[in-house]
N, C-alpha and C. Protein backbone atom coordinates (compact mmCIF):
# COMPACT_ATOMS: atom_id res chain seq x y z
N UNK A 1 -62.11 28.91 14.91
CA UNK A 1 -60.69 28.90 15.23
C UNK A 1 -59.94 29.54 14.06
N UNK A 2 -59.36 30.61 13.95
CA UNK A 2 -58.59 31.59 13.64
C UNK A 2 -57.23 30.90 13.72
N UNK A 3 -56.39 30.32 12.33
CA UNK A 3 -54.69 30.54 12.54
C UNK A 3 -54.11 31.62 12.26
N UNK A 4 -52.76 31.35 13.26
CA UNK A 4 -52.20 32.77 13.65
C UNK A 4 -51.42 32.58 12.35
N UNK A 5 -51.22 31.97 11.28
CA UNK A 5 -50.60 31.50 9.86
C UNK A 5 -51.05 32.26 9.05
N UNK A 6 -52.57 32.57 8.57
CA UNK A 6 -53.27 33.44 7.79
C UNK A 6 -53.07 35.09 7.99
N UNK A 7 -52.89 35.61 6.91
CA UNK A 7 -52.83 36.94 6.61
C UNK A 7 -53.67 37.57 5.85
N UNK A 8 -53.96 38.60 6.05
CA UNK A 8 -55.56 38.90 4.97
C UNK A 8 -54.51 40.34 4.30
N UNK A 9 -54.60 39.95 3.30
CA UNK A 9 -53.66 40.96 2.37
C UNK A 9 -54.31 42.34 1.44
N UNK A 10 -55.85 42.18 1.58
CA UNK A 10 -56.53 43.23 0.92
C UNK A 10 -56.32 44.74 1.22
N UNK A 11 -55.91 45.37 2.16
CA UNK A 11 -55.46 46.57 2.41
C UNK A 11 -54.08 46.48 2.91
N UNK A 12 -53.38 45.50 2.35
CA UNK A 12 -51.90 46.15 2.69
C UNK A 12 -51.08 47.31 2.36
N UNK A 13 -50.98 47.70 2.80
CA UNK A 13 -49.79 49.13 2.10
C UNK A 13 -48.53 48.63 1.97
N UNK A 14 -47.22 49.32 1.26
CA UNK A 14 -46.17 48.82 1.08
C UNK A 14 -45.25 48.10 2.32
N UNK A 15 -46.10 48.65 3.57
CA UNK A 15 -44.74 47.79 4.14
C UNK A 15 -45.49 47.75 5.47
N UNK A 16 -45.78 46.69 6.30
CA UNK A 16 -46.76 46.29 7.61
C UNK A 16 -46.26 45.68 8.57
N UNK A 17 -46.76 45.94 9.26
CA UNK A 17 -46.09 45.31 10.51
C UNK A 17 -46.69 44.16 11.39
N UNK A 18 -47.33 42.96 11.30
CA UNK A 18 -48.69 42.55 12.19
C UNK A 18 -47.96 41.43 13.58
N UNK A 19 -48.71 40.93 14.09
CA UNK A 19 -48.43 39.88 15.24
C UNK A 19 -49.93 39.39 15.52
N UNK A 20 -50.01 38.29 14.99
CA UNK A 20 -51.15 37.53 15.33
C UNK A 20 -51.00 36.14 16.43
N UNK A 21 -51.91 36.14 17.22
CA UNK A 21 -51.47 34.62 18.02
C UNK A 21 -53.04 33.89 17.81
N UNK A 22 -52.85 32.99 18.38
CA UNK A 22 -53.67 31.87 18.26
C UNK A 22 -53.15 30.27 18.26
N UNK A 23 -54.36 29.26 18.27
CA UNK A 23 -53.80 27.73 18.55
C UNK A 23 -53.50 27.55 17.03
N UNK A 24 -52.51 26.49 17.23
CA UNK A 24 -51.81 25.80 15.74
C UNK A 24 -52.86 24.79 15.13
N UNK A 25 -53.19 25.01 13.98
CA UNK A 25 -54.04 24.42 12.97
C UNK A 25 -54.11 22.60 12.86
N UNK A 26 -52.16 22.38 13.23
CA UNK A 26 -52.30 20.70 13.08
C UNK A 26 -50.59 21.38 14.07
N UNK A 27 -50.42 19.59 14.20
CA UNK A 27 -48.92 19.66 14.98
C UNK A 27 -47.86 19.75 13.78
N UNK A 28 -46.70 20.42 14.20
CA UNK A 28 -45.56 21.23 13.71
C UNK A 28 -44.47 20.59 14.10
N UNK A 29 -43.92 19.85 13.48
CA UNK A 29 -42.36 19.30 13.69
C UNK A 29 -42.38 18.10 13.76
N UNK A 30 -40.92 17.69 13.84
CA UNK A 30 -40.49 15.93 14.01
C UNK A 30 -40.97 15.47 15.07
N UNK A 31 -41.22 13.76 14.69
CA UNK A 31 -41.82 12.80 15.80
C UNK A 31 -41.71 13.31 17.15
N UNK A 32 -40.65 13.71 17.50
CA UNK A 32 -40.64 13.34 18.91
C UNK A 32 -40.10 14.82 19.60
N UNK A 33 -40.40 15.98 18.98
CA UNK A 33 -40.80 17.34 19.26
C UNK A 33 -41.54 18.17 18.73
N UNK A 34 -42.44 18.83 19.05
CA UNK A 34 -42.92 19.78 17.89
C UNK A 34 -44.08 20.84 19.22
N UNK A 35 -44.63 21.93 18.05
CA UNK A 35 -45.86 22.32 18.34
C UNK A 35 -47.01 21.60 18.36
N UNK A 36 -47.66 21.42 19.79
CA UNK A 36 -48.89 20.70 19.31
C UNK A 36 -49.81 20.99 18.69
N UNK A 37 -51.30 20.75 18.01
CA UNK A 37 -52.01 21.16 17.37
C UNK A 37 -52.76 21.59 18.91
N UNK A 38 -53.26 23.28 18.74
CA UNK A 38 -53.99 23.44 19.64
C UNK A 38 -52.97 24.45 20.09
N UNK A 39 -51.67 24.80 19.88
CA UNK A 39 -50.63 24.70 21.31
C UNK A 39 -50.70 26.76 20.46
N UNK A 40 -50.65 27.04 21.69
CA UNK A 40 -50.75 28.65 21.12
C UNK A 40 -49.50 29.29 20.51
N UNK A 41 -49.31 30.03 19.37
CA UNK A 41 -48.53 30.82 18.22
C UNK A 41 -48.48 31.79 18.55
N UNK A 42 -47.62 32.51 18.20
CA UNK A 42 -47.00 33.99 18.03
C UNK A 42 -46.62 34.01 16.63
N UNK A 43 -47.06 34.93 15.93
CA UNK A 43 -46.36 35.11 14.83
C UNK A 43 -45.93 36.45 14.66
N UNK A 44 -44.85 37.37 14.63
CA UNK A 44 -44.54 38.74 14.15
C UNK A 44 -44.27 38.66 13.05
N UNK A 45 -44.74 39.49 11.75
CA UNK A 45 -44.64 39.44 10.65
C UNK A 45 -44.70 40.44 9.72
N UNK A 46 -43.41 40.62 9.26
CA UNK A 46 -43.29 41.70 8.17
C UNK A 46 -43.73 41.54 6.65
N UNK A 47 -44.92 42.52 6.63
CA UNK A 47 -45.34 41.74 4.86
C UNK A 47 -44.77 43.42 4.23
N UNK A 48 -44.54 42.91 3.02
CA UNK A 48 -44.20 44.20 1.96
C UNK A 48 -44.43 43.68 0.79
N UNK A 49 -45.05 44.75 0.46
CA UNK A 49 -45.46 44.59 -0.87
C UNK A 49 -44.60 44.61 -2.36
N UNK A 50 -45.20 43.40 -2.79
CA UNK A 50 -43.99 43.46 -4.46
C UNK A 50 -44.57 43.84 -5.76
N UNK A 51 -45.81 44.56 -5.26
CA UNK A 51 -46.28 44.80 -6.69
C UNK A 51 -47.30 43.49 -7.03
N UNK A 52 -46.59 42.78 -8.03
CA UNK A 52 -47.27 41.38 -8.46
C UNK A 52 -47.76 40.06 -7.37
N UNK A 53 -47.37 40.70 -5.69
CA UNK A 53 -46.86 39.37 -4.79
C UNK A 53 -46.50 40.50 -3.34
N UNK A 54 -45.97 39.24 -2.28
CA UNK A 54 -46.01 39.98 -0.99
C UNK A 54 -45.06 39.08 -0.64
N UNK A 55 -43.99 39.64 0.04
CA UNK A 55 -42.82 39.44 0.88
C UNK A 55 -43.38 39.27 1.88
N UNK A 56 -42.96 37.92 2.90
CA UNK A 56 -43.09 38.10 4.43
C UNK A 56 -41.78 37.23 5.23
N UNK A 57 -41.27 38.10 5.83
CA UNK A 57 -40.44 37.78 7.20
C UNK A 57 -40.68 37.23 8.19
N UNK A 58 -41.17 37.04 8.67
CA UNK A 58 -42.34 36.59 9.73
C UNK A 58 -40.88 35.40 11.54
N UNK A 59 -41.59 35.79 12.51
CA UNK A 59 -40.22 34.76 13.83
C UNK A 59 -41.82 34.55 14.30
N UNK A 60 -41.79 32.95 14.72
CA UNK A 60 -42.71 32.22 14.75
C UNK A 60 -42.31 31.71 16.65
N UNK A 61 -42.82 32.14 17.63
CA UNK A 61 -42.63 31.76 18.76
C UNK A 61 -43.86 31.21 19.19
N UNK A 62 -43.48 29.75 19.86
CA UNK A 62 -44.42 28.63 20.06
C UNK A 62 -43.65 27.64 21.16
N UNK A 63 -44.29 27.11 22.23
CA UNK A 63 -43.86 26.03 23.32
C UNK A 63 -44.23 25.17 23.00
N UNK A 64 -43.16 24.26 22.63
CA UNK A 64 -42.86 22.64 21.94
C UNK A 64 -43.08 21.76 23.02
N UNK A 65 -43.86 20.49 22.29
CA UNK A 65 -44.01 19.28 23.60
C UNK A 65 -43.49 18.23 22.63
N UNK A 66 -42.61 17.62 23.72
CA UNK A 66 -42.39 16.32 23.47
C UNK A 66 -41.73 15.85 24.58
N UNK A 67 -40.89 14.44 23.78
CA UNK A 67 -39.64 13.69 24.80
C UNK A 67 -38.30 13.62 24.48
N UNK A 68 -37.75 13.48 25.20
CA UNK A 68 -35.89 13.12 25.11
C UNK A 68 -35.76 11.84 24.93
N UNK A 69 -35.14 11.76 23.67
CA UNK A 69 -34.84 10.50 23.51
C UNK A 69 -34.04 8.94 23.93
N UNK A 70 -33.50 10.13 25.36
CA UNK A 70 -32.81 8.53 26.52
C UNK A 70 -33.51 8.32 27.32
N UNK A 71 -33.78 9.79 27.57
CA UNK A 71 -34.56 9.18 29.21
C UNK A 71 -36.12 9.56 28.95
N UNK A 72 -36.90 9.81 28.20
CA UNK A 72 -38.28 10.03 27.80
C UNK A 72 -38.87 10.84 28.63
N UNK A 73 -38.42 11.57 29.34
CA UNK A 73 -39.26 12.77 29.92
C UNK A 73 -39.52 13.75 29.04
N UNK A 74 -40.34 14.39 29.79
CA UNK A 74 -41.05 15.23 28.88
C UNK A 74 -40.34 16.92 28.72
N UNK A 75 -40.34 17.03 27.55
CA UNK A 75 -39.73 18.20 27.52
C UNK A 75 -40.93 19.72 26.94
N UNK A 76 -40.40 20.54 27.08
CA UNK A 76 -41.54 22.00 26.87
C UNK A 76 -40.87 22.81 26.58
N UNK A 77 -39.94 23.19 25.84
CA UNK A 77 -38.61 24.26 25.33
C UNK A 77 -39.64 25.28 24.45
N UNK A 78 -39.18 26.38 24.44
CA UNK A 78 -39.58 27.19 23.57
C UNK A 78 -38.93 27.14 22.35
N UNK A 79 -39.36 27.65 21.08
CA UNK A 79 -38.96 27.72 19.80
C UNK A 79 -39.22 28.90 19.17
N UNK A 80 -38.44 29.36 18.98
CA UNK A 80 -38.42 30.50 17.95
C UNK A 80 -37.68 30.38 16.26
N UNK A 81 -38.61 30.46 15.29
CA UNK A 81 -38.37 29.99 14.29
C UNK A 81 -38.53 31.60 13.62
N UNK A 82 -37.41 31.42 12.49
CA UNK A 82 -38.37 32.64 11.09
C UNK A 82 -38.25 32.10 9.94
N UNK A 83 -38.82 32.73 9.48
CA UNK A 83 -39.37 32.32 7.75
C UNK A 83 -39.62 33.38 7.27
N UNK A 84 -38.81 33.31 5.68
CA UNK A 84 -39.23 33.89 4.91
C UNK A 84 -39.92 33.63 3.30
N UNK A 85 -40.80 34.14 2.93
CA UNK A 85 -41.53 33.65 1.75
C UNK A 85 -41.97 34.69 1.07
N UNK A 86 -42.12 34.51 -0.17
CA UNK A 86 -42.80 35.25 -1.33
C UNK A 86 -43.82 34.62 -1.71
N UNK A 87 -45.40 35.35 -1.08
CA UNK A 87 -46.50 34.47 -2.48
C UNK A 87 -46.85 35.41 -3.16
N UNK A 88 -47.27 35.40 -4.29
CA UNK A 88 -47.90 35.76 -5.13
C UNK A 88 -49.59 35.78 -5.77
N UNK A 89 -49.70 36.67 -6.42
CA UNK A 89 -51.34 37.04 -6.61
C UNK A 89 -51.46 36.18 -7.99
N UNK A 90 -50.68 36.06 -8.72
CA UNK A 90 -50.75 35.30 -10.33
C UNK A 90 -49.72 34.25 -10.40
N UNK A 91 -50.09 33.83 -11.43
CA UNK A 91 -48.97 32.14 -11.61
C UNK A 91 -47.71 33.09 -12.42
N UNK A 92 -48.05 33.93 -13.14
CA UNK A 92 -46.97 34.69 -13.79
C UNK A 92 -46.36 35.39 -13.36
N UNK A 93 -46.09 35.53 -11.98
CA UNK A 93 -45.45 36.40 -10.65
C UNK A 93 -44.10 36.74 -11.51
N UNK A 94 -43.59 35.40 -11.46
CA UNK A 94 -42.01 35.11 -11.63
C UNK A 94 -41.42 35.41 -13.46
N UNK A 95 -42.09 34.18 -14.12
CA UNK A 95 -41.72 34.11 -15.67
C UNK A 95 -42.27 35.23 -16.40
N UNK A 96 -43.58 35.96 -15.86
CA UNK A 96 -43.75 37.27 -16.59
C UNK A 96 -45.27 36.61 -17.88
N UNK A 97 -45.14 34.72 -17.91
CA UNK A 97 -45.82 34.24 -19.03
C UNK A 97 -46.92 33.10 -17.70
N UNK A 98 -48.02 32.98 -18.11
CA UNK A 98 -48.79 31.78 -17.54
C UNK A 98 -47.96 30.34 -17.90
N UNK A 99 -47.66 29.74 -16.45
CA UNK A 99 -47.05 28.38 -16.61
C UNK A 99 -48.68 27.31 -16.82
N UNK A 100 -48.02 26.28 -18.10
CA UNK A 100 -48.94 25.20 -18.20
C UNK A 100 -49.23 24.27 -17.02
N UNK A 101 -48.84 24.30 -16.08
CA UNK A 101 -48.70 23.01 -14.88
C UNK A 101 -49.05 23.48 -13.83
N UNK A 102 -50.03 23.37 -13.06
CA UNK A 102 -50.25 23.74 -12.03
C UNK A 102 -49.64 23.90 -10.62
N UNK A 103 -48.88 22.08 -10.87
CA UNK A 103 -48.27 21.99 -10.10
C UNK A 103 -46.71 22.56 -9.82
N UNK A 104 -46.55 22.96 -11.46
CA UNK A 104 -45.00 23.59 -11.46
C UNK A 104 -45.52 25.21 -10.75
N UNK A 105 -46.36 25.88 -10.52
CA UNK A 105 -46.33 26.81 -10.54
C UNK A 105 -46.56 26.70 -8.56
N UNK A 106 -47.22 25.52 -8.19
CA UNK A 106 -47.43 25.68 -6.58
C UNK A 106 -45.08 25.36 -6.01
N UNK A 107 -44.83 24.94 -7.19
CA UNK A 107 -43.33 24.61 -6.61
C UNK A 107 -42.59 25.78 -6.55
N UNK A 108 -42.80 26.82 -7.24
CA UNK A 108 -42.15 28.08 -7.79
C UNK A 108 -42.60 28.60 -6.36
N UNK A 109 -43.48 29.42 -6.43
CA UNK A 109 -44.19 30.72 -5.69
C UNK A 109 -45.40 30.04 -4.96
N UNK A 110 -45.81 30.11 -3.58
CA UNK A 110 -47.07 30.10 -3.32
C UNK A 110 -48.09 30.79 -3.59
N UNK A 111 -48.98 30.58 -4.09
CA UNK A 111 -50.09 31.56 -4.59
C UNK A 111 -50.97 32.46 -3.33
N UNK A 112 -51.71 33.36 -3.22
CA UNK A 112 -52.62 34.32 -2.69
C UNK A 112 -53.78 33.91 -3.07
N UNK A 113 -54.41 33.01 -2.32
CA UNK A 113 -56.20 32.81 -2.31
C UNK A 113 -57.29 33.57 -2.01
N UNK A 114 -58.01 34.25 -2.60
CA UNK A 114 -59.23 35.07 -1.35
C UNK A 114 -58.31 35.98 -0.95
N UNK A 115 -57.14 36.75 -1.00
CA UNK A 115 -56.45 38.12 -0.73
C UNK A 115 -55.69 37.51 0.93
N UNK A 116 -55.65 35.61 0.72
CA UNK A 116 -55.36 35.52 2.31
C UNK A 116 -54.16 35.00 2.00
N UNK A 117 -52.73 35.02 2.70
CA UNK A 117 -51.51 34.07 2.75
C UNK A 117 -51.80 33.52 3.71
N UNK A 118 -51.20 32.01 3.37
CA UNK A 118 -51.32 30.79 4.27
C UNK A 118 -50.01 30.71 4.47
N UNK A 119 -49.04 31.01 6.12
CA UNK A 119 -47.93 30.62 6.24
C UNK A 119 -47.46 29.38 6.81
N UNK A 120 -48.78 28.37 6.67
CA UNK A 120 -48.30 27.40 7.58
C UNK A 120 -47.26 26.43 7.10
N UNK A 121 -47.35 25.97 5.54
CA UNK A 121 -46.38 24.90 5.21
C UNK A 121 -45.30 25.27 5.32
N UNK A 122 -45.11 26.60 5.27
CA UNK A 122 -43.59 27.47 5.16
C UNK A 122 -42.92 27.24 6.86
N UNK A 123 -43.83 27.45 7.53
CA UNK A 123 -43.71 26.96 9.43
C UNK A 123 -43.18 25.52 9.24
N UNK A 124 -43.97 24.87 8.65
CA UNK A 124 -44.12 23.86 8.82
C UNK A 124 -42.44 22.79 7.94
N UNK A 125 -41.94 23.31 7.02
CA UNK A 125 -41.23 23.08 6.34
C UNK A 125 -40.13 23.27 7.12
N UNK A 126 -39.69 24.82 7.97
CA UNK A 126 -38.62 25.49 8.57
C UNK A 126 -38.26 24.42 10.05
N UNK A 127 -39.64 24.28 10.38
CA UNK A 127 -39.57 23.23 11.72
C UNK A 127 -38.95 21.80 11.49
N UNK A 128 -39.19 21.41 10.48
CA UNK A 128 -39.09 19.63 10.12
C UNK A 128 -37.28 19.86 9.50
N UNK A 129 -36.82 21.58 9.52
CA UNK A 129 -35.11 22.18 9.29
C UNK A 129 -34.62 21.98 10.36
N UNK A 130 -35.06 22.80 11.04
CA UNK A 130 -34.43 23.57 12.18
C UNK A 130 -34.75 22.69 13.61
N UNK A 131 -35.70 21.75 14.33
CA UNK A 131 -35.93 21.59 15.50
C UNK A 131 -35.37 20.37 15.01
N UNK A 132 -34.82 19.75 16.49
CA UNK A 132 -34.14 18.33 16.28
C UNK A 132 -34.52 17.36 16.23
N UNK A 133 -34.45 16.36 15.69
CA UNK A 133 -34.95 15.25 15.28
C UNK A 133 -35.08 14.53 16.66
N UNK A 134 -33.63 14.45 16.96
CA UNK A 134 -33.77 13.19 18.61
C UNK A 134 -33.50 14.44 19.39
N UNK A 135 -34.59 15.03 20.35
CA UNK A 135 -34.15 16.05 21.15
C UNK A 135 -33.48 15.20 22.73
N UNK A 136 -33.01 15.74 23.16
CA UNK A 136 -32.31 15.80 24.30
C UNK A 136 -32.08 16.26 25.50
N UNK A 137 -32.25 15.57 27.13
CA UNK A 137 -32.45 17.11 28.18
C UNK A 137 -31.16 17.83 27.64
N UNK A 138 -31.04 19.31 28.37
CA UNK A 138 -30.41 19.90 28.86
C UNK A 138 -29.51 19.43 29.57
N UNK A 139 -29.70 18.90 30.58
CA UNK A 139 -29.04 18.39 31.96
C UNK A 139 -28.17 16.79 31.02
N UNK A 140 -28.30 16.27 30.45
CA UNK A 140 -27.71 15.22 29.71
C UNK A 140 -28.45 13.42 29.93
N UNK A 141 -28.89 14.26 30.78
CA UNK A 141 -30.15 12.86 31.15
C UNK A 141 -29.38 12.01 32.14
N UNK A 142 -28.48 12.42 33.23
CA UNK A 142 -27.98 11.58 34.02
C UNK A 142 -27.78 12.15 35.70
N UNK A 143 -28.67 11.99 35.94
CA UNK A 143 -29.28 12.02 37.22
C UNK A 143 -28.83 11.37 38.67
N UNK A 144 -28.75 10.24 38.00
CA UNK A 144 -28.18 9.21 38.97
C UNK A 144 -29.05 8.20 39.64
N UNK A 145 -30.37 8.58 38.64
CA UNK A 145 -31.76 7.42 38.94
C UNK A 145 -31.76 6.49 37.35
N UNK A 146 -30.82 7.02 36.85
CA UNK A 146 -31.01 6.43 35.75
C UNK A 146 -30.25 4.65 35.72
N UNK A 147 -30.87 3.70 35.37
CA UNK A 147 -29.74 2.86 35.45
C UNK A 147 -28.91 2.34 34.75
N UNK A 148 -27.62 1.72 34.21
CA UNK A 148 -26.60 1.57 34.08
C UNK A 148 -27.52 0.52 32.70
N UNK A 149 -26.20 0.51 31.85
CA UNK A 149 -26.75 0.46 30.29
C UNK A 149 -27.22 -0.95 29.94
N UNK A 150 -26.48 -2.16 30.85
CA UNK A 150 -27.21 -3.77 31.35
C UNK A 150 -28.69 -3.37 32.31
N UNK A 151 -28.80 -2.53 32.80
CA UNK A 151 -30.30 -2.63 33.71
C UNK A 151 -30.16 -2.69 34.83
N UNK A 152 -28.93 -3.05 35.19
CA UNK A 152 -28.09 -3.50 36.83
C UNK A 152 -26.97 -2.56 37.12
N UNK A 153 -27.09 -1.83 38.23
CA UNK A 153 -26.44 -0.69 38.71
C UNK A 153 -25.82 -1.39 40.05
N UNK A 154 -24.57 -0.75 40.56
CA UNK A 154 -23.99 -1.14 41.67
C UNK A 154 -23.21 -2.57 41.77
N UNK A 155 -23.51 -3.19 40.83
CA UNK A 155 -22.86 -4.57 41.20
C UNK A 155 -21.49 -4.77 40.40
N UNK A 156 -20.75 -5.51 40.67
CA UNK A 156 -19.28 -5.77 40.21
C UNK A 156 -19.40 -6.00 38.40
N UNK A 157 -18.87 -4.84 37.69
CA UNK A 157 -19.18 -5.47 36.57
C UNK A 157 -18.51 -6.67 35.87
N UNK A 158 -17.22 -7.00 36.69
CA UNK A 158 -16.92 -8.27 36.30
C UNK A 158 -17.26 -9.68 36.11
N UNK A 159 -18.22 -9.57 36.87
CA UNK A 159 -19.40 -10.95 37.27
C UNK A 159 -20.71 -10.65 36.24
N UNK A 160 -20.82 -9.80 35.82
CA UNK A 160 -22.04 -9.61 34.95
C UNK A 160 -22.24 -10.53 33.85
N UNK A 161 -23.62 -11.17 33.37
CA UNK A 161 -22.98 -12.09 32.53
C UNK A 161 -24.02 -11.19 31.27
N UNK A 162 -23.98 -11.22 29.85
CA UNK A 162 -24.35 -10.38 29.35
C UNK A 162 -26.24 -10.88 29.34
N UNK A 163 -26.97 -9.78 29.52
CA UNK A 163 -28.11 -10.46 29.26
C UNK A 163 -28.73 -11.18 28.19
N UNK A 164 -28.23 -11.07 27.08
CA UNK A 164 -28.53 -11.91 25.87
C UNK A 164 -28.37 -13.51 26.32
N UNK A 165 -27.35 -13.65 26.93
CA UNK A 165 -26.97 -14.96 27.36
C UNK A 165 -27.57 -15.56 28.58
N UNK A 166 -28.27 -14.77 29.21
CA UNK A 166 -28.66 -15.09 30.99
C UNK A 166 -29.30 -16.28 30.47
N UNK A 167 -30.49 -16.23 30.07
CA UNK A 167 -31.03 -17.95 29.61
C UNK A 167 -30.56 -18.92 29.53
N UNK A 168 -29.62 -18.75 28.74
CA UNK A 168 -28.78 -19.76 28.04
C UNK A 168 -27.97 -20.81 29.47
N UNK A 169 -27.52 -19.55 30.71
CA UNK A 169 -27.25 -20.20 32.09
C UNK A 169 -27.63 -21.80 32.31
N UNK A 170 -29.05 -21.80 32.26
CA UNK A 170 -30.03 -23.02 32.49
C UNK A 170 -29.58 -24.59 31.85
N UNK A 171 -28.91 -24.52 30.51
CA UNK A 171 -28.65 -25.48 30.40
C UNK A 171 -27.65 -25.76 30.57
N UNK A 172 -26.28 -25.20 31.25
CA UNK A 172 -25.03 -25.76 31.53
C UNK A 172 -25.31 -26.34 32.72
């Protein structure tokens, strides 16, 4: 299994053009929308070269599964995301000097492994931005099968007694 995230950077020329697809490596986004793992990618992606490092542009089109958060049906929206990133071939991309910290240097610039870029955390980062946390139908979720915010539809709401209290009935 091939992600459509990876870029193999060994013969790039200054300026490329690619589109890779394939299934997603792990699932992509907040609880209750995202790309599934498995769920097939589009990636179009502009890499250019920086000399020390590689520019990429990249619009990430993928069909999201999840639910709506009133009425829990299932939703399948498309997503189109872009991202842009700079990784680099050396830790000294940026300062020009080797940073002591390893980890200061994965915070700066992503690095170039094996001549491959990995765009997934950068996907992965833009999605957990951009897609909504509590998604929502379209339609507003009111149908008219839905029922009324006590559980009881049609009846006089003046007589309603609140359900917290219905129990409580029994001992008067």
């Amino acid at each position: 299994m091939t992600s459509p995230f990876l870029f193999h950077t060994a013969r790039l020329a200054d300026f490329d053009q690619r589109t890779q697809t394939g299934p997603s490596p792990t699932r992509i986004g907040p609880e209750m929308i995202g790309i599934p793992e498995g769920g097939e990618v589009t990636v179009e992606a502009t890499l250019t070269s920086l000399g020390g490092g590689v520019l990429i542009n990249a619009d990430v089109h993928a069909v999201l599964s999840g639910e709506c958060v009133r009425c829990l049906r299932s939703l399948h929206p498309t997503a189109d995301l872009h991202v842009s990133q700079v990784f680099s071939f050396s830790a000294d991309f940026i300062t020009g000097e080797a940073a002591d910290d390893a980890e200061e240097i994965a915070e700066e610039v992503p690095l170039i492994v094996n001549e491959e870029l990995d765009l997934l955390q950068t996907v992965i980062n833009e999605a957990g931005l951009s897609l909504p946390f509590n998604p929502t139908c379209g339609n507003g979720c009111d149908d008219g099968d839905t029922p009324a915010p006590d559980g009881v539809s049609g009846e006089d709401e003046g007589k309603l007694l609140d359900p917290r209290w219905a129990d409580l009935e029994k001992f008067l």
